[in-house]
C-alpha atoms as a PDB file:
ATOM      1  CA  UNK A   1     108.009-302.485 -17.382  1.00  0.00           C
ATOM      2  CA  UNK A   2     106.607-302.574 -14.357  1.00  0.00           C
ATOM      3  CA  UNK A   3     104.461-299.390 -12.649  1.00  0.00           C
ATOM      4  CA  UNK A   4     106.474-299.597  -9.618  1.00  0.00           C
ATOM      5  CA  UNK A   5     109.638-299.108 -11.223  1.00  0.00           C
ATOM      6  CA  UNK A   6     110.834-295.538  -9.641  1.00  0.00           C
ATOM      7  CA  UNK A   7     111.677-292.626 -11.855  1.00  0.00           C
ATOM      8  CA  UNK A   8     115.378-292.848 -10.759  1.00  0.00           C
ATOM      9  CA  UNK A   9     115.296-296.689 -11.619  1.00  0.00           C
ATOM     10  CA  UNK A  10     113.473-295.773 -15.077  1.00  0.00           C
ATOM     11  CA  UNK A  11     116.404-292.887 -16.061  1.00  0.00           C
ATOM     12  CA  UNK A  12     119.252-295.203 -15.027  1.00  0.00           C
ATOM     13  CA  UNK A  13     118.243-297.975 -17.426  1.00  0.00           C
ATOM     14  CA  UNK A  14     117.289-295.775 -20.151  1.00  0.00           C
ATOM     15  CA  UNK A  15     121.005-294.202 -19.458  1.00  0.00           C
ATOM     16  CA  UNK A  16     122.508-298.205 -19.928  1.00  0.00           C
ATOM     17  CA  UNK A  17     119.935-298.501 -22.918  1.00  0.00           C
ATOM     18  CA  UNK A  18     121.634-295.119 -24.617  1.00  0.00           C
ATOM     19  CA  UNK A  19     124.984-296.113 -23.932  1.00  0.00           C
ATOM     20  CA  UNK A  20     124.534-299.698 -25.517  1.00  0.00           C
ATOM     21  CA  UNK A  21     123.353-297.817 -28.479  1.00  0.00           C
ATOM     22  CA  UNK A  22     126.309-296.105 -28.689  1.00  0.00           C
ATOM     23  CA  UNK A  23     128.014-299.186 -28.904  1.00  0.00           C
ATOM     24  CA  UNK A  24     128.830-300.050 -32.671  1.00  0.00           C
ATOM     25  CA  UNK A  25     129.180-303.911 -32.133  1.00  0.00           C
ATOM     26  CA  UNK A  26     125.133-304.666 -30.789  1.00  0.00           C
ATOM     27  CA  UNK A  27     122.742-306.088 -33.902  1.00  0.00           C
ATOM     28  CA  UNK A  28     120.325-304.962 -35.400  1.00  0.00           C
ATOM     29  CA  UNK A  29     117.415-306.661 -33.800  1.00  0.00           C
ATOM     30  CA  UNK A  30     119.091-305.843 -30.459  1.00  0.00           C
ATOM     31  CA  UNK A  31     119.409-302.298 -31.556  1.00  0.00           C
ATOM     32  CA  UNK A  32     115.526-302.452 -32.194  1.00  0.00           C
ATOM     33  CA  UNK A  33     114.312-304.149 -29.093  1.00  0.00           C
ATOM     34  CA  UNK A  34     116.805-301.385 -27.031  1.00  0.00           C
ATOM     35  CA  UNK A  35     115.262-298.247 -28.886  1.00  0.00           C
ATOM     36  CA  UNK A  36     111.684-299.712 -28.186  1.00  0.00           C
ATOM     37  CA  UNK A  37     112.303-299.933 -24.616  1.00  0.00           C
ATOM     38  CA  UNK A  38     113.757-296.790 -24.387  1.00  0.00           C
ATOM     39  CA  UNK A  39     110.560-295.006 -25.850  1.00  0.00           C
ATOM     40  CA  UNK A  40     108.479-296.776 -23.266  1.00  0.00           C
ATOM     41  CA  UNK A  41     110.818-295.610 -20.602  1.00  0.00           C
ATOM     42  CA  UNK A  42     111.030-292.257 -22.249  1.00  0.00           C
ATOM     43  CA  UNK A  43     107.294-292.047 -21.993  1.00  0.00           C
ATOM     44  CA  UNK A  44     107.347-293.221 -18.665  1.00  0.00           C
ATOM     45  CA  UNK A  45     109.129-290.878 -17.290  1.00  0.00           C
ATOM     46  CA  UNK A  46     107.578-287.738 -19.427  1.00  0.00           C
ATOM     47  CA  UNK A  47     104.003-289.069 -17.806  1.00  0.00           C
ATOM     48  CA  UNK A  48     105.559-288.664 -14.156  1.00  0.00           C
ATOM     49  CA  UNK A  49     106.977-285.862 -14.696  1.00  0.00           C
ATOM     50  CA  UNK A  50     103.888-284.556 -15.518  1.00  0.00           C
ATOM     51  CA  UNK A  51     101.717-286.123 -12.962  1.00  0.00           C
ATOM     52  CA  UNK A  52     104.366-284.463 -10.682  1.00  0.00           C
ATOM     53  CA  UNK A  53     104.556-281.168 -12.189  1.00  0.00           C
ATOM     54  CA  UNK A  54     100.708-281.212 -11.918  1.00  0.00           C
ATOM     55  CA  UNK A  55     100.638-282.271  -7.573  1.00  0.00           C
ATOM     56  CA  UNK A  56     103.261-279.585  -7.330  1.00  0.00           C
ATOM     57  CA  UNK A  57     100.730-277.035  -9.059  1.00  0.00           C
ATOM     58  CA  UNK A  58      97.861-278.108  -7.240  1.00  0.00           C
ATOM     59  CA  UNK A  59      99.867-277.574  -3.938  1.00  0.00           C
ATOM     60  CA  UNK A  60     100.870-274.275  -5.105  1.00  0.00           C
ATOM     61  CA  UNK A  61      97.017-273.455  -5.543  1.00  0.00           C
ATOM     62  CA  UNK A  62      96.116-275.127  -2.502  1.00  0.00           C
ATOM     63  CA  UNK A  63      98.530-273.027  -0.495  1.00  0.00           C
ATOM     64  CA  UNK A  64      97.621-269.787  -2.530  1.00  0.00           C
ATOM     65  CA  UNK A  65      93.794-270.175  -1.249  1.00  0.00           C
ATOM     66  CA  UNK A  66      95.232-270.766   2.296  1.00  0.00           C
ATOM     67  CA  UNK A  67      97.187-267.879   2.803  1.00  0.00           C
ATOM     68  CA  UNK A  68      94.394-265.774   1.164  1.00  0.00           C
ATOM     69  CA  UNK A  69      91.669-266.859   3.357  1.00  0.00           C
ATOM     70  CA  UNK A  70      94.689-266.471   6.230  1.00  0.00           C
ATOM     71  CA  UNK A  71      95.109-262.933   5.188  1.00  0.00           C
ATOM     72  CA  UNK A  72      91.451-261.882   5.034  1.00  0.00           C
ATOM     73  CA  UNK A  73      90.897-263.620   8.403  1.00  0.00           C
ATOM     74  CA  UNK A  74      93.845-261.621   9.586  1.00  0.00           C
ATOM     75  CA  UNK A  75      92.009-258.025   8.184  1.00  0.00           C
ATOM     76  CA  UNK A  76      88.898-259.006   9.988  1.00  0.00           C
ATOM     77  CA  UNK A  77      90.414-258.780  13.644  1.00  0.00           C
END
């Protein structure tokens, strides 16, 4: 799997990978190399989630301290 796969690109094949699943007619061994792929991919996309859910928070903060040193520069004119 490669790191510069995008998060849309990682949820569209582990869509294909659920929907071959599905299928009753794929082996066994095809069956097992599909699920392990799809737990990488599931993982893959849980960490950037995170990692997003974590800048978003951090801009939040960021913005937070702005508009409170904003405000108390504003009650000091």
């Amino acid at each position: 799997m490669s790191n510069e796969q995008s998060f849309e690109n990682m949820m569209e094949e582990l869509e294909n990978i659920v929907k071959k699943l599905d299928n009753e007619t794929v082996s066994l061994e095809e069956a097992l190399d599909l699920y392990q792929r799809g737990m990488k991919l599931s993982a893959s996309c849980d960490e950037t989630l995170k990692n997003a859910e974590k800048k978003v928070n951090e801009l939040m903060k960021s913005n937070d301290g702005e508009q409170a040193e904003t405000s108390a520069e504003n009650e000091n004119e």
